[in-house]
N, C-alpha and C. Protein backbone atom coordinates (compact mmCIF):
# COMPACT_ATOMS: atom_id res chain seq x y z
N UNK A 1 0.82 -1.19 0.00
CA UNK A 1 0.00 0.00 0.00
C UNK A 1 0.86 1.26 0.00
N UNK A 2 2.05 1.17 0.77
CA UNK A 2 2.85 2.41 0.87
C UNK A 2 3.51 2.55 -0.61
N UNK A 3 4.04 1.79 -1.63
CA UNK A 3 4.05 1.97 -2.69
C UNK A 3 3.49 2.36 -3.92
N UNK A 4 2.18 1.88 -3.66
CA UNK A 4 1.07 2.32 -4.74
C UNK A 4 0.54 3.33 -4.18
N UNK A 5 0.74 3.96 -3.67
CA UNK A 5 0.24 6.10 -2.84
C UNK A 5 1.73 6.19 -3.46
N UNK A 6 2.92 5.65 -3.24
CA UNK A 6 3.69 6.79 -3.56
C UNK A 6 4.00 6.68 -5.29
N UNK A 7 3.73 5.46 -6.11
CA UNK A 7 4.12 5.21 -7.30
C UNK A 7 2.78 6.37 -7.75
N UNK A 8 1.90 6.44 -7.23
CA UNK A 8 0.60 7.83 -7.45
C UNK A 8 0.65 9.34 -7.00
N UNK A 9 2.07 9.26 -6.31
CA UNK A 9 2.58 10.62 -6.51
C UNK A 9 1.89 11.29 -5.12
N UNK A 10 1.62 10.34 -3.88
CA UNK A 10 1.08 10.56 -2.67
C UNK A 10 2.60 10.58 -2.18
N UNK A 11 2.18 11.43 -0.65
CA UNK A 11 2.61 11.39 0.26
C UNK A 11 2.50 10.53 1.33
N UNK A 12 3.06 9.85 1.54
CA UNK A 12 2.26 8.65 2.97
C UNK A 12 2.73 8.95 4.48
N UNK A 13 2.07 8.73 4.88
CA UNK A 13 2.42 9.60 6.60
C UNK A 13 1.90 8.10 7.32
N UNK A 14 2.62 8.06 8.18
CA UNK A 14 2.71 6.68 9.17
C UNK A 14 1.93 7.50 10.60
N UNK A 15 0.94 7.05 11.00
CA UNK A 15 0.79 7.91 12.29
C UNK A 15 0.55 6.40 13.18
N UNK A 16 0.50 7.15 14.69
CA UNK A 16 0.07 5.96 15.60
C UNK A 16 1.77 5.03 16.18
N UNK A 17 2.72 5.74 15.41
CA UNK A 17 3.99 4.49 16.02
C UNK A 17 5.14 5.14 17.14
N UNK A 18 4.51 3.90 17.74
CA UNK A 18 4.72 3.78 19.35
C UNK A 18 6.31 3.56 19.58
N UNK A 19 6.90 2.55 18.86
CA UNK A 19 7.84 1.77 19.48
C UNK A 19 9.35 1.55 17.77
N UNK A 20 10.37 1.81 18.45
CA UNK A 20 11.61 0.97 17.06
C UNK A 20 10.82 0.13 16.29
N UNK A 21 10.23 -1.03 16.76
CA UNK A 21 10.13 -2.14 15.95
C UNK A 21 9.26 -1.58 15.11
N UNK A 22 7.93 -0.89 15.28
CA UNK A 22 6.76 -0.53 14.16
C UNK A 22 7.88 0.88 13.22
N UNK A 23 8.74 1.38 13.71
CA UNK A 23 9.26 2.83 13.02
C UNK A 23 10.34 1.74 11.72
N UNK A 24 10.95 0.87 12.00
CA UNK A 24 11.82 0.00 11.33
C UNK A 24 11.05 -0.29 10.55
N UNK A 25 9.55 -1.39 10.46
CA UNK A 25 9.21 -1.55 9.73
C UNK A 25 8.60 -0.78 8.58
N UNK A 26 8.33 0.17 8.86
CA UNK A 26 7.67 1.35 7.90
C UNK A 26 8.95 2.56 7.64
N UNK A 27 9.93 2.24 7.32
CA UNK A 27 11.23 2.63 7.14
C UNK A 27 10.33 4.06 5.37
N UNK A 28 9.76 2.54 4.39
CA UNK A 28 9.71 3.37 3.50
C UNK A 28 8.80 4.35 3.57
N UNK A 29 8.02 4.90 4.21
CA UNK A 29 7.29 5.95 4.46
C UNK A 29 7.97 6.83 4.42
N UNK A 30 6.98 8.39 3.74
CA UNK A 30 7.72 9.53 3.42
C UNK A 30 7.87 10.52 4.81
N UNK A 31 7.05 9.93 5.83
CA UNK A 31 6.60 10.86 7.33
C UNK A 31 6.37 9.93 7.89
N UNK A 32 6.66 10.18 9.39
CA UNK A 32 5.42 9.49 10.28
C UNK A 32 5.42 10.19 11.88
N UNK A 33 4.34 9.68 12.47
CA UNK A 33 3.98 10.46 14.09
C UNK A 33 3.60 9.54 14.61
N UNK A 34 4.04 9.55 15.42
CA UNK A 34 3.88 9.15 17.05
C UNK A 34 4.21 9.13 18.19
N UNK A 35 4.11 8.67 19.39
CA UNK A 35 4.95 8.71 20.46
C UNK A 35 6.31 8.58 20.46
N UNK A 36 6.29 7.32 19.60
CA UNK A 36 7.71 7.32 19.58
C UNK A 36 8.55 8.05 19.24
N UNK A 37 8.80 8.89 18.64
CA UNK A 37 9.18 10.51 18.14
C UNK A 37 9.27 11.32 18.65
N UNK A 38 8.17 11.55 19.59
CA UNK A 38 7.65 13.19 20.12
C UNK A 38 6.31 12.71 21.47
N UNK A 39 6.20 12.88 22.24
CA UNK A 39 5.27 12.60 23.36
C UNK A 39 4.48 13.82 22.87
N UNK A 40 3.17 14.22 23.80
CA UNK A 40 2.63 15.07 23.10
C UNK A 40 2.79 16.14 24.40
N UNK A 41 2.73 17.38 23.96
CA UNK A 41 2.98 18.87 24.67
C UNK A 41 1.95 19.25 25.25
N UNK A 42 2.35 19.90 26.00
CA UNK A 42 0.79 20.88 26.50
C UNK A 42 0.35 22.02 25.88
N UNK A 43 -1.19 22.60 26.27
CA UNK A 43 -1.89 23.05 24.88
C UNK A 43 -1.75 24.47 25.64
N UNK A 44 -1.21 25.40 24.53
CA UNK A 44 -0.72 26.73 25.26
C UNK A 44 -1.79 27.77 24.68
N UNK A 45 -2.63 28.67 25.71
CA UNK A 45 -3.32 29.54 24.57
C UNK A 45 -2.17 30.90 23.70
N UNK A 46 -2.69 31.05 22.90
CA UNK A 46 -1.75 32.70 22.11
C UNK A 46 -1.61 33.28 23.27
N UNK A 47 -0.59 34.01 23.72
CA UNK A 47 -0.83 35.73 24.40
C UNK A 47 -1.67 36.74 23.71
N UNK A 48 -2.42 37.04 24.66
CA UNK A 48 -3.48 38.05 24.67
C UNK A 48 -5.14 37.50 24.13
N UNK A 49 -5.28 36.50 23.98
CA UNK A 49 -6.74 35.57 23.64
C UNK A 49 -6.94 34.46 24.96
N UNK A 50 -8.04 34.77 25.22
CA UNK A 50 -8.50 33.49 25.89
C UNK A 50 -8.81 32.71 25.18
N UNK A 51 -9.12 31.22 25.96
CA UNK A 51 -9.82 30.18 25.08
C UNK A 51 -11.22 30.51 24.73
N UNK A 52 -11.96 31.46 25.26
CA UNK A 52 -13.14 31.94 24.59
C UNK A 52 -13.15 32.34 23.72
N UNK A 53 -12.24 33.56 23.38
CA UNK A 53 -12.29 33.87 21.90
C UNK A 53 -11.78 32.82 20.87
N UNK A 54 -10.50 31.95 21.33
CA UNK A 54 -10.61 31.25 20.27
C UNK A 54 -11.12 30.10 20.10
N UNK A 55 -12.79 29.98 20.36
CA UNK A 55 -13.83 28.95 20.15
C UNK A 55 -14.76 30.02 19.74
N UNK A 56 -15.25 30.90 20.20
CA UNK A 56 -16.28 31.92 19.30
C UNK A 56 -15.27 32.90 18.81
N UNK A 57 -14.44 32.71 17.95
CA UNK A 57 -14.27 33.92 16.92
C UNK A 57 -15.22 34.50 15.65
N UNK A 58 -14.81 35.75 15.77
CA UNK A 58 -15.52 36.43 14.80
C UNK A 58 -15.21 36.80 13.29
């Protein structure tokens, strides 16, 4: 599958990998995300917006 997206001129993105063994196997992928990479951050608002405005913006 990762060949026929890219022999079609796709990009393929690996998401969901946890661990070496799943990142090894999907070597030929053009991207990928997951834990194993990057843990995830905490969610920072902009300076000077609350989270109100940025859920009802105008």
């Amino acid at each position: 599958m990762i060949h026929l997206g890219q022999n079609l001129g796709l990009v393929i993105t690996g998401e969901g990998i946890e661990n070496a063994e799943q990142a090894e196997r999907l070597l030929a992928l053009d991207a990928a995300k997951g834990f194993y990479f990057h843990q995830p951050g905490h969610l920072q608002k902009p300076s000077g917006q609350s989270g109100r405005d940025l859920i009802h913006s105008t």
